[in-house]
C-alpha atoms as a PDB file:
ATOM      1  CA  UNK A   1     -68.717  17.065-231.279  1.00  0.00           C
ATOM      2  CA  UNK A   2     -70.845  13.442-230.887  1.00  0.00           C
ATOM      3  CA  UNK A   3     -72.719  15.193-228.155  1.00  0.00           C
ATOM      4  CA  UNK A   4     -73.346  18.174-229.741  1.00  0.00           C
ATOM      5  CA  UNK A   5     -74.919  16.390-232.841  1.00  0.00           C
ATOM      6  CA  UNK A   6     -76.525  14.170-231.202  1.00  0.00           C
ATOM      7  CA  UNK A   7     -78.473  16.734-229.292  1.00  0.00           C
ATOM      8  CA  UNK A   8     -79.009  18.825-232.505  1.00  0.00           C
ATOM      9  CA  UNK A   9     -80.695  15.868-234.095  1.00  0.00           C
ATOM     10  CA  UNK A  10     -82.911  15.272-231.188  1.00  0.00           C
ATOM     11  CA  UNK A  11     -84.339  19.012-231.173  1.00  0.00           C
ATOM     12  CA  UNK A  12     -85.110  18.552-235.078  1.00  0.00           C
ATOM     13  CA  UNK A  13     -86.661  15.844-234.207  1.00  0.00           C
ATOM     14  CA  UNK A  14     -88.809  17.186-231.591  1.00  0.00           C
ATOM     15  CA  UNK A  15     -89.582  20.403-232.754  1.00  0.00           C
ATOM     16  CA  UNK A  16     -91.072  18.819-236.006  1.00  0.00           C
ATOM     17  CA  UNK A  17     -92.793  16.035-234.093  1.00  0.00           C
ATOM     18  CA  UNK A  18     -94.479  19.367-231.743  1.00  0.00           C
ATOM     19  CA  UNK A  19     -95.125  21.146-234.951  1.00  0.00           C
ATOM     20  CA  UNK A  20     -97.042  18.690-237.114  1.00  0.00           C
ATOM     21  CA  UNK A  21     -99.251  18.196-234.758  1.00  0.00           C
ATOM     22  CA  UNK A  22    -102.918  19.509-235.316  1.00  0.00           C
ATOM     23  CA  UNK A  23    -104.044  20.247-231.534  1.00  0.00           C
ATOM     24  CA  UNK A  24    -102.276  19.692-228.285  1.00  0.00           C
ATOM     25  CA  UNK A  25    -104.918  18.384-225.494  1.00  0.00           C
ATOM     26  CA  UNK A  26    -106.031  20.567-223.042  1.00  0.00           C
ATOM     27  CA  UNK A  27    -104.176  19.041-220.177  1.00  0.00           C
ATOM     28  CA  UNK A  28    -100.534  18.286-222.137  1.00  0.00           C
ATOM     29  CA  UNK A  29     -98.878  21.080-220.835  1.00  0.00           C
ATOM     30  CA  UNK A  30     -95.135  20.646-219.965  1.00  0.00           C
ATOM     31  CA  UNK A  31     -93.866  20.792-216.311  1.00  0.00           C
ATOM     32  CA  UNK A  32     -89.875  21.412-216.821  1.00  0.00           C
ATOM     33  CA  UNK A  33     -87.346  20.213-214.360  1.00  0.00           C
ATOM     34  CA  UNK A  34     -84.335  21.793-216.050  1.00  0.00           C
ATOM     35  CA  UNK A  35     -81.831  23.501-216.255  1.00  0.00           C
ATOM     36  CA  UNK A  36     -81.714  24.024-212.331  1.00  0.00           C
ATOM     37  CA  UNK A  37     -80.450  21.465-210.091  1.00  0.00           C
ATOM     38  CA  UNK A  38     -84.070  22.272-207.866  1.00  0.00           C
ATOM     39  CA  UNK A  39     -86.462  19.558-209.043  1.00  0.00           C
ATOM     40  CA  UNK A  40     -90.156  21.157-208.999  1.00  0.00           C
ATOM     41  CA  UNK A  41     -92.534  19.705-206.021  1.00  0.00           C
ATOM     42  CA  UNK A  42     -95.349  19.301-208.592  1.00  0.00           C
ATOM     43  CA  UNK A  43     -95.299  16.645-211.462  1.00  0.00           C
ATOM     44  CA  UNK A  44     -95.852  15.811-214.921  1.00  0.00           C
ATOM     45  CA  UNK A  45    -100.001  15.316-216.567  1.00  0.00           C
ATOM     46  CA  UNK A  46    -101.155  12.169-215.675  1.00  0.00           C
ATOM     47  CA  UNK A  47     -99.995   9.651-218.745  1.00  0.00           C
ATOM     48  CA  UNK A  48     -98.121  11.693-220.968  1.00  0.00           C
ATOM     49  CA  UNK A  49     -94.366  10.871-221.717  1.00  0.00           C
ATOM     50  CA  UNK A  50     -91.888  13.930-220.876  1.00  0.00           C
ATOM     51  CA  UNK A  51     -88.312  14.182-222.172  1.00  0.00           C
ATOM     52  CA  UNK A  52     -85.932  16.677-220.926  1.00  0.00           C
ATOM     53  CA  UNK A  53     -82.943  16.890-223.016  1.00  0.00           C
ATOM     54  CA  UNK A  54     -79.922  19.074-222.678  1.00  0.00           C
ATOM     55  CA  UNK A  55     -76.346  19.722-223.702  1.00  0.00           C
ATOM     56  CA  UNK A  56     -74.182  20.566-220.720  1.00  0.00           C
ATOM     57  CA  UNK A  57     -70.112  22.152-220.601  1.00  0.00           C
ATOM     58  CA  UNK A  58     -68.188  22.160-217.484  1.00  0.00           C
ATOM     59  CA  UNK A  59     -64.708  23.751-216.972  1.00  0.00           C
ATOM     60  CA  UNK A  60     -62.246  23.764-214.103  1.00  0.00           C
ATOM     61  CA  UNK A  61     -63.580  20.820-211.527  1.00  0.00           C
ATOM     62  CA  UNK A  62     -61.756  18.816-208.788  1.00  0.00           C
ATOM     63  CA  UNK A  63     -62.263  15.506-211.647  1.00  0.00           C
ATOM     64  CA  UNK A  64     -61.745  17.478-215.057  1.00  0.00           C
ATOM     65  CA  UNK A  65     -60.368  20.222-216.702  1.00  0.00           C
ATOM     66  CA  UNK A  66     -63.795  19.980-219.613  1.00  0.00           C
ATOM     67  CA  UNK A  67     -66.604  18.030-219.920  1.00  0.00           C
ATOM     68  CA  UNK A  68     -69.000  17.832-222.441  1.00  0.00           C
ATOM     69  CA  UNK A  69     -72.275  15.842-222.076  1.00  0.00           C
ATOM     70  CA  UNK A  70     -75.745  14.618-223.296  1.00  0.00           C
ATOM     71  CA  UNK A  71     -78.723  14.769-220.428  1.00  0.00           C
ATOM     72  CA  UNK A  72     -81.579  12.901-220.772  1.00  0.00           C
ATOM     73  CA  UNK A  73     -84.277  13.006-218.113  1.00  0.00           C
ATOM     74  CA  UNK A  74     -87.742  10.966-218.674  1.00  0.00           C
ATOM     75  CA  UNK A  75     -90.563  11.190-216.436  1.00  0.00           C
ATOM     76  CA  UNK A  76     -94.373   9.753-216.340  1.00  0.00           C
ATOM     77  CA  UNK A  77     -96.956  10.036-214.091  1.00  0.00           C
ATOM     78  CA  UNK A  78     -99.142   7.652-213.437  1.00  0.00           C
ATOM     79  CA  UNK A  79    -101.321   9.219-210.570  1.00  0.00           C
ATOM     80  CA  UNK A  80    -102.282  12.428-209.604  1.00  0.00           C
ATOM     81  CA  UNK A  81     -99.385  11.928-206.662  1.00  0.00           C
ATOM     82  CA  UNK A  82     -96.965   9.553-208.309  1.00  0.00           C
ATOM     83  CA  UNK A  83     -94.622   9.766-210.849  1.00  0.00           C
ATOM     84  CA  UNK A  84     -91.203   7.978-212.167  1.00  0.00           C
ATOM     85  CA  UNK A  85     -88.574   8.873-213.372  1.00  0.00           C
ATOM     86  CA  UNK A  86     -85.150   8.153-215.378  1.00  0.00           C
ATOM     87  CA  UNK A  87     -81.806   9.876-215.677  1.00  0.00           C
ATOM     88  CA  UNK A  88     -78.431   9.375-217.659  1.00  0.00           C
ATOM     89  CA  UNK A  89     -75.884  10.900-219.156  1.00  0.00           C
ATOM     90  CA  UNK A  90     -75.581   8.978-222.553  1.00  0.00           C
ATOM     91  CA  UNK A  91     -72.633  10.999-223.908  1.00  0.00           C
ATOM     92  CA  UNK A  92     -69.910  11.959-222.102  1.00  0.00           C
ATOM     93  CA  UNK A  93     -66.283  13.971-223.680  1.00  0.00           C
ATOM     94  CA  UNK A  94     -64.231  14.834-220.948  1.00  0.00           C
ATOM     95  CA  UNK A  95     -59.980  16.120-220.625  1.00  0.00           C
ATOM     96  CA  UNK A  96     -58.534  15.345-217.331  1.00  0.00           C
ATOM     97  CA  UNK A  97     -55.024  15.014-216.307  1.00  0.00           C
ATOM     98  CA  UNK A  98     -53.717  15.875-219.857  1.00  0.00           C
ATOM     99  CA  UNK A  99     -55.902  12.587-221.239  1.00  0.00           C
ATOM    100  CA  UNK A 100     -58.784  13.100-223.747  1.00  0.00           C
ATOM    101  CA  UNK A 101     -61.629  10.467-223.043  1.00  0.00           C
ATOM    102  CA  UNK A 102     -65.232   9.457-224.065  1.00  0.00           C
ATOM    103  CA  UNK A 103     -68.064   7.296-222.000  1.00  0.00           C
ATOM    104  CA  UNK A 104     -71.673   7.073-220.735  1.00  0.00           C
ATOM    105  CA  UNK A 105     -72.315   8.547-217.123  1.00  0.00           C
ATOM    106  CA  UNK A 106     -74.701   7.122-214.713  1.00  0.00           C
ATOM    107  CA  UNK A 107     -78.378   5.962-215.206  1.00  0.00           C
ATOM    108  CA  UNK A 108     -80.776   6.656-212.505  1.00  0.00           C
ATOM    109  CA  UNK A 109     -84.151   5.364-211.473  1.00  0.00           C
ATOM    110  CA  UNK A 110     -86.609   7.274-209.367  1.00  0.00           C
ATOM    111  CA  UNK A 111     -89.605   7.636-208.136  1.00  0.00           C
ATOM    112  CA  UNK A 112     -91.530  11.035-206.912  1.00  0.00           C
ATOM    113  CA  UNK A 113     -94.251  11.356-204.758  1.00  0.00           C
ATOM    114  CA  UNK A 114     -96.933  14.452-203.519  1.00  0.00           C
ATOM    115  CA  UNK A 115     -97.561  14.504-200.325  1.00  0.00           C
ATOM    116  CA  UNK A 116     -99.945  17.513-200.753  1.00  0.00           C
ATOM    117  CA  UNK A 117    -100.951  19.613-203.469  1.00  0.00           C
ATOM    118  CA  UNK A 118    -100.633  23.232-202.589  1.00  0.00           C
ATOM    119  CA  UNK A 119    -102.432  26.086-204.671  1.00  0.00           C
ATOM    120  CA  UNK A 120    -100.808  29.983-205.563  1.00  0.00           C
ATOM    121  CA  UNK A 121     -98.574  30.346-201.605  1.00  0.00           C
ATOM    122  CA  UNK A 122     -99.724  27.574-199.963  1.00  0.00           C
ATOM    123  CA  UNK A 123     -96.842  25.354-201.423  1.00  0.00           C
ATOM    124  CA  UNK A 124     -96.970  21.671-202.755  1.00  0.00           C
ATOM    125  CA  UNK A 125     -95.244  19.155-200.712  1.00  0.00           C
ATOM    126  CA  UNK A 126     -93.184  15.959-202.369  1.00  0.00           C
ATOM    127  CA  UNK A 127     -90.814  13.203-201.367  1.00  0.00           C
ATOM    128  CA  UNK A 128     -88.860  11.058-203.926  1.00  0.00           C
ATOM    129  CA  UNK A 129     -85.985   8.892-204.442  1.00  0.00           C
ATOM    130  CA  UNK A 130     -83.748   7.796-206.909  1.00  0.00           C
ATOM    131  CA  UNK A 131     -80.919   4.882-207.341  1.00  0.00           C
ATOM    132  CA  UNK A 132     -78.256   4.432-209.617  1.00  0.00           C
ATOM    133  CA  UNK A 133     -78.265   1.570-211.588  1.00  0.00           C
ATOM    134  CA  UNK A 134     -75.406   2.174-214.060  1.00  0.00           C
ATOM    135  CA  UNK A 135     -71.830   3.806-213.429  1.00  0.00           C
ATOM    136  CA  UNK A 136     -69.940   4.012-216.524  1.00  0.00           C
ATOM    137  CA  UNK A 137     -67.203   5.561-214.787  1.00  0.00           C
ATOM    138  CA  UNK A 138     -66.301   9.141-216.222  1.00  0.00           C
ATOM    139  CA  UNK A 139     -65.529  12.299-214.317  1.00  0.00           C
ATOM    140  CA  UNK A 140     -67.844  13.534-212.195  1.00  0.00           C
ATOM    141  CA  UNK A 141     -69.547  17.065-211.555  1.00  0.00           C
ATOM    142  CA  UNK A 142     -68.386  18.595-207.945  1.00  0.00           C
ATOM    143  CA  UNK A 143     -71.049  17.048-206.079  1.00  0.00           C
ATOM    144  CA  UNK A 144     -70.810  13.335-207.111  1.00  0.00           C
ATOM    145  CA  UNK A 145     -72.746  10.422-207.914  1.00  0.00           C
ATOM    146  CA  UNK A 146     -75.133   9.234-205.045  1.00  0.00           C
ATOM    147  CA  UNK A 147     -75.796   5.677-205.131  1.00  0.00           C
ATOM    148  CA  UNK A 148     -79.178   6.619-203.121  1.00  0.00           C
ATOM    149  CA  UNK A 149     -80.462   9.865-203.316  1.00  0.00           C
ATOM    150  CA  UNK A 150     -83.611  11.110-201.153  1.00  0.00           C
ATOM    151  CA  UNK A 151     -85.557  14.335-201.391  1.00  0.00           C
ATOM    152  CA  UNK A 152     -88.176  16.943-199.881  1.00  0.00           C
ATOM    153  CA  UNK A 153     -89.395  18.884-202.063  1.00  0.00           C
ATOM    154  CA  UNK A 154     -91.817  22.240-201.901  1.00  0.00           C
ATOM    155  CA  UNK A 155     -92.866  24.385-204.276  1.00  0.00           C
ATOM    156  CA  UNK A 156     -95.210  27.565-204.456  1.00  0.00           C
ATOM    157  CA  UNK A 157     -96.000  31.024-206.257  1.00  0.00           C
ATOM    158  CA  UNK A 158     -96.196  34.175-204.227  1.00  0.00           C
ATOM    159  CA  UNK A 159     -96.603  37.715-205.468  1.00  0.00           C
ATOM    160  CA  UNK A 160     -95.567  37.019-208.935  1.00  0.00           C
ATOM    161  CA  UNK A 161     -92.439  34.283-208.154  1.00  0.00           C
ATOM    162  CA  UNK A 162     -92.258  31.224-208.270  1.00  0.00           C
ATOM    163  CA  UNK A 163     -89.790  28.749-206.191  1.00  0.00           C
ATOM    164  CA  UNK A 164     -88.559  25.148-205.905  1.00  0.00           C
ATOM    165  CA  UNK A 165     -86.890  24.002-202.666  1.00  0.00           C
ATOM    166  CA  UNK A 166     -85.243  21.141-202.146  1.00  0.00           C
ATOM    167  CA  UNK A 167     -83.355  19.319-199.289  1.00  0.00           C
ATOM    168  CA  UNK A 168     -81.703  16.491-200.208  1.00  0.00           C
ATOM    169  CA  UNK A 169     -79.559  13.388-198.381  1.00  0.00           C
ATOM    170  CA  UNK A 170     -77.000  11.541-200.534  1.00  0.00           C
ATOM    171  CA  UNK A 171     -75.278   8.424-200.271  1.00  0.00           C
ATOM    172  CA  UNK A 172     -71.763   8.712-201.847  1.00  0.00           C
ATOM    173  CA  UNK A 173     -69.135   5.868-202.212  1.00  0.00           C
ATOM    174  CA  UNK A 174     -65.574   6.297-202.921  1.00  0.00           C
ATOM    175  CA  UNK A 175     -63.747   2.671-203.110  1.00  0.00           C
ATOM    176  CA  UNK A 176     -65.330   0.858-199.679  1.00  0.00           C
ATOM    177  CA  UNK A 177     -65.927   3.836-197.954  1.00  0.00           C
ATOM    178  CA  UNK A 178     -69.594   4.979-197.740  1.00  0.00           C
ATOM    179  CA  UNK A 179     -70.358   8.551-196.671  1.00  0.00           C
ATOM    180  CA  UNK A 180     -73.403  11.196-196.393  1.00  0.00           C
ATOM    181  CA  UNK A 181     -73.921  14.018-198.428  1.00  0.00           C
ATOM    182  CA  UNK A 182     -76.417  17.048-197.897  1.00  0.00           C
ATOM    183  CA  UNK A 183     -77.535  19.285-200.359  1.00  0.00           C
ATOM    184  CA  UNK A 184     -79.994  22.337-200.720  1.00  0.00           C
ATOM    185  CA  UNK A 185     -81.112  24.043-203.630  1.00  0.00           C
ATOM    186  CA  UNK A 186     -83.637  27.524-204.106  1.00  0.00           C
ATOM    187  CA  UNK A 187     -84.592  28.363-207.394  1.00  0.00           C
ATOM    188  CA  UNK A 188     -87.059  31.747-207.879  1.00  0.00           C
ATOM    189  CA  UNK A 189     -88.218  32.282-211.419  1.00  0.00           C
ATOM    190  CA  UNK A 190     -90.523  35.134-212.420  1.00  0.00           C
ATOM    191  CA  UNK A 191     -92.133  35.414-216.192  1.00  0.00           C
ATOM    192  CA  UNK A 192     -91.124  38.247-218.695  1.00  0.00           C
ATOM    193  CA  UNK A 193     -93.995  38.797-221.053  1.00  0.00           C
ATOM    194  CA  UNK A 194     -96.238  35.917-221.971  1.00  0.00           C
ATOM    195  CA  UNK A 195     -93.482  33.460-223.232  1.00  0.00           C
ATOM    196  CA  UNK A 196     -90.119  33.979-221.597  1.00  0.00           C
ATOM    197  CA  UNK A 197     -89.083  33.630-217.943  1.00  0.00           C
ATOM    198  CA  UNK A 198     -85.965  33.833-216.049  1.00  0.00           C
ATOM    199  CA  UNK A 199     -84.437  31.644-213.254  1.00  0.00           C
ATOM    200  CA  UNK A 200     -81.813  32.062-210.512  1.00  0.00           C
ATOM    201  CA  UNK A 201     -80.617  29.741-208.094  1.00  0.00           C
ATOM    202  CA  UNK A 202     -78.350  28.874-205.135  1.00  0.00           C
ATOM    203  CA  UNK A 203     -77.203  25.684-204.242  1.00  0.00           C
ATOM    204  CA  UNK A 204     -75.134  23.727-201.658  1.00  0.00           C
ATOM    205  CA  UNK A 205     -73.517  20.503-201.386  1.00  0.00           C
ATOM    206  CA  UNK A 206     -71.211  18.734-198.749  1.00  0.00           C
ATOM    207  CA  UNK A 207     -68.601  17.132-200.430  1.00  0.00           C
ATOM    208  CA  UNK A 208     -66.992  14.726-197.555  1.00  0.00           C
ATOM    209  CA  UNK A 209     -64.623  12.663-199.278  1.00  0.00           C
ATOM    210  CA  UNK A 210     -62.864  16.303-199.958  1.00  0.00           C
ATOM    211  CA  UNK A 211     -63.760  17.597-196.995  1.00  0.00           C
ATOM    212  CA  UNK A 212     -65.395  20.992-198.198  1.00  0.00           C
ATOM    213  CA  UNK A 213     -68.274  21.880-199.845  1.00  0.00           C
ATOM    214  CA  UNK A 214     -69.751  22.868-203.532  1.00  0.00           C
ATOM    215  CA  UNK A 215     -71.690  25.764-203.575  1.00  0.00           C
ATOM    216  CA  UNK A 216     -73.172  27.166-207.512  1.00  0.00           C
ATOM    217  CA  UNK A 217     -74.703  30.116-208.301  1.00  0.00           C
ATOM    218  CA  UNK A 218     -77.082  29.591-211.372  1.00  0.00           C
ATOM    219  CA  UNK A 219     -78.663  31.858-213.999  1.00  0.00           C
ATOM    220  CA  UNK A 220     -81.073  30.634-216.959  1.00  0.00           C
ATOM    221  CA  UNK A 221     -83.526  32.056-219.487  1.00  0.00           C
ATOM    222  CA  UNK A 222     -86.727  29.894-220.510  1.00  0.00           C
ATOM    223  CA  UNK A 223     -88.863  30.405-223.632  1.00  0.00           C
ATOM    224  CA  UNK A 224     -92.387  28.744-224.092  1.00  0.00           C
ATOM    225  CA  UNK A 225     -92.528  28.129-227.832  1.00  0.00           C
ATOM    226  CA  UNK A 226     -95.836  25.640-227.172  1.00  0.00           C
ATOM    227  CA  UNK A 227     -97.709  24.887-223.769  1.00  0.00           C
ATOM    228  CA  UNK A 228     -95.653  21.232-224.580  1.00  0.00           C
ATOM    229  CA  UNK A 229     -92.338  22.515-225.779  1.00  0.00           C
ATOM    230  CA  UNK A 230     -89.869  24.919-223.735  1.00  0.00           C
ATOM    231  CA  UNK A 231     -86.490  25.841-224.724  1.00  0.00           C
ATOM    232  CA  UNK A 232     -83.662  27.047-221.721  1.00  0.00           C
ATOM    233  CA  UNK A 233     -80.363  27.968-221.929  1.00  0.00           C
ATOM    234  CA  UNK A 234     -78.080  29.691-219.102  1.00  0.00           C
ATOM    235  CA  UNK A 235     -74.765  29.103-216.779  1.00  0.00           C
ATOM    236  CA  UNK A 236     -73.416  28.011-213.547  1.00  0.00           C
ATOM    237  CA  UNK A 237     -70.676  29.807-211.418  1.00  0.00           C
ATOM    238  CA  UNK A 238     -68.640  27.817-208.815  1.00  0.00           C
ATOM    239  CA  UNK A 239     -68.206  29.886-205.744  1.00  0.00           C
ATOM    240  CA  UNK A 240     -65.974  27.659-203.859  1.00  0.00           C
ATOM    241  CA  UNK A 241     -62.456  26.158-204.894  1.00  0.00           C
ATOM    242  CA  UNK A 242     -63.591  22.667-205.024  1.00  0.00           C
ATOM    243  CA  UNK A 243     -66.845  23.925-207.531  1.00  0.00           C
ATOM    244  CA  UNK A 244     -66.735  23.369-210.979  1.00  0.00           C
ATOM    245  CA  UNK A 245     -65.711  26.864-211.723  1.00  0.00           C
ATOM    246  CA  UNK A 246     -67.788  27.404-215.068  1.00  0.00           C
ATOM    247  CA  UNK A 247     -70.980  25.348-216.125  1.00  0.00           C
ATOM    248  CA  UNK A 248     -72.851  26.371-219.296  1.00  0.00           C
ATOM    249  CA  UNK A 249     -76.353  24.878-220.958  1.00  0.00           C
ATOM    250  CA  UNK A 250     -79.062  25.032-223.507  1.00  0.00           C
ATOM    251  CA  UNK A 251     -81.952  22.143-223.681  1.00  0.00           C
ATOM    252  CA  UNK A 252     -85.700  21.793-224.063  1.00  0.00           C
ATOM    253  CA  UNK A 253     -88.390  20.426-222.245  1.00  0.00           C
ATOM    254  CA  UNK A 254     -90.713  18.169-224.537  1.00  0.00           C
ATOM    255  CA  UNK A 255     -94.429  16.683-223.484  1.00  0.00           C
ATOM    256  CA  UNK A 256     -95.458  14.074-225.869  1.00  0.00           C
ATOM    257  CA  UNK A 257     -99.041  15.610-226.656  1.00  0.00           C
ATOM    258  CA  UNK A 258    -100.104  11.722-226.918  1.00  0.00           C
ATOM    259  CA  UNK A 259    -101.950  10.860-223.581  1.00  0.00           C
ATOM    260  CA  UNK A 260    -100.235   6.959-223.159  1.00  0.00           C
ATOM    261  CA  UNK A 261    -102.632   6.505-219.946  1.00  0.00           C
ATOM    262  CA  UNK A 262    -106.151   7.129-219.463  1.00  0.00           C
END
């Protein structure tokens, strides 16, 4: 219930920030990195603040019977190729073996870089990197918490889709023991009508302290309410037994239209 009003609050806020405003800038136009676990090759407008923001539930996983949490993602760009990010989960409610419990996830710092801008099929090439910083401790999703987390990242538009790639190479702890994690993720999205567009995706990751693998099949709907505000909602599907069986989400995507960097 925290979590849910906290994240109610937060789109008032928003959405009333994004309203009162008299013009939006040309160039403030949102890039969204949510709901799907693909990050997008391309990044935010140089100097403006982003905030992703979502409310996620999670049923049946290897760590938890629920979970209920708060996602916060923040991003700036500070060159045409660079931009940084943060991550964290400030909310957590969770039930798992018959206990009821409430925490803060991890926080993550990153940083993501383009190592060429593509244009319509020719796709856009980036690397990044993130590290956590914080681990409060609470259940985790099926794929873990990397400590170190790398990325290569391509995305591109061809005949009307558009898709986000990524490869990634985790570093996952359990106790002393350090292991390797691999992941992959495709996400194809196509627009319906001017202001609405939907997303599926497949995704893959090793899980070795389990021996097996996760493996998600994701649906979500976007709607573009301003070129700086975009609302999503949808569900995950675990396809494996050690998957989170059921995942479910709604969140928005919100460009300060305040340029902080010139």
């Amino acid at each position: 219930m925290n979590s849910l009003v906290v994240f109610l609050f937060a789109i008032l806020v928003l959405v009333q920030s994004s309203v009162a405003q008299e013009g939006i800038p040309d160039d403030a136009t949102a890039n969204p990195g949510r709901p799907t676990v693909s990050t997008p090759a391309t990044i935010t407008p140089v100097g403006y603040l982003q905030f992703e923001t979502g409310l996620l539930g999670a049923w049946h996983s290897p760590e938890f019977s629920s979970r209920e949490s708060v996602n916060e993602v923040i991003k700036f760009s500070v060159s045409p190729r660079v931009e940084f990010l943060a991550a964290s989960e400030p909310s957590v409610h969770y039930r798992a073996d018959d206990q009821i419990g409430n925490g803060t996830a991890e926080v993550f710092f990153g940083v993501q870089g383009v190592v060429h801008h593509g244009e319509g099929a020719q796709p856009s090439i980036a690397v990044s990197y993130f590290r956590r910083i914080y681990d409060g401790g609470v259940p985790e999703l099926d794929f873990g918490s990397p400590r170190n987390s790398m990325l290569l990242l391509a995305s591109a538009d061809v005949k009307g889709f558009h898709y986000d790639a990524n490869a990634m190479l985790n570093e996952v702890i359990e106790g002393t023991t350090h292991r390797a994690q691999f992941g992959q993720s495709l996400t194809i999205s196509h627009p319906v009508g001017k202001r609405f567009a939907i997303s599926g995706e497949i995704w893959h990751f090793t899980q070795p302290f389990l021996r097996s693998n996760g493996l998600g099949n994701l649906w979500a709907v976007s709607y573009t309410a301003r070129r700086n505000l975009v609302f999503d909602g949808g569900f995950n599907h675990g396809l494996t037994s050690t998957s989170t069986r059921w995942e479910a989400f709604v969140g928005f995507t919100y460009l300060l239209p305040h340029k902080l960097l010139h």
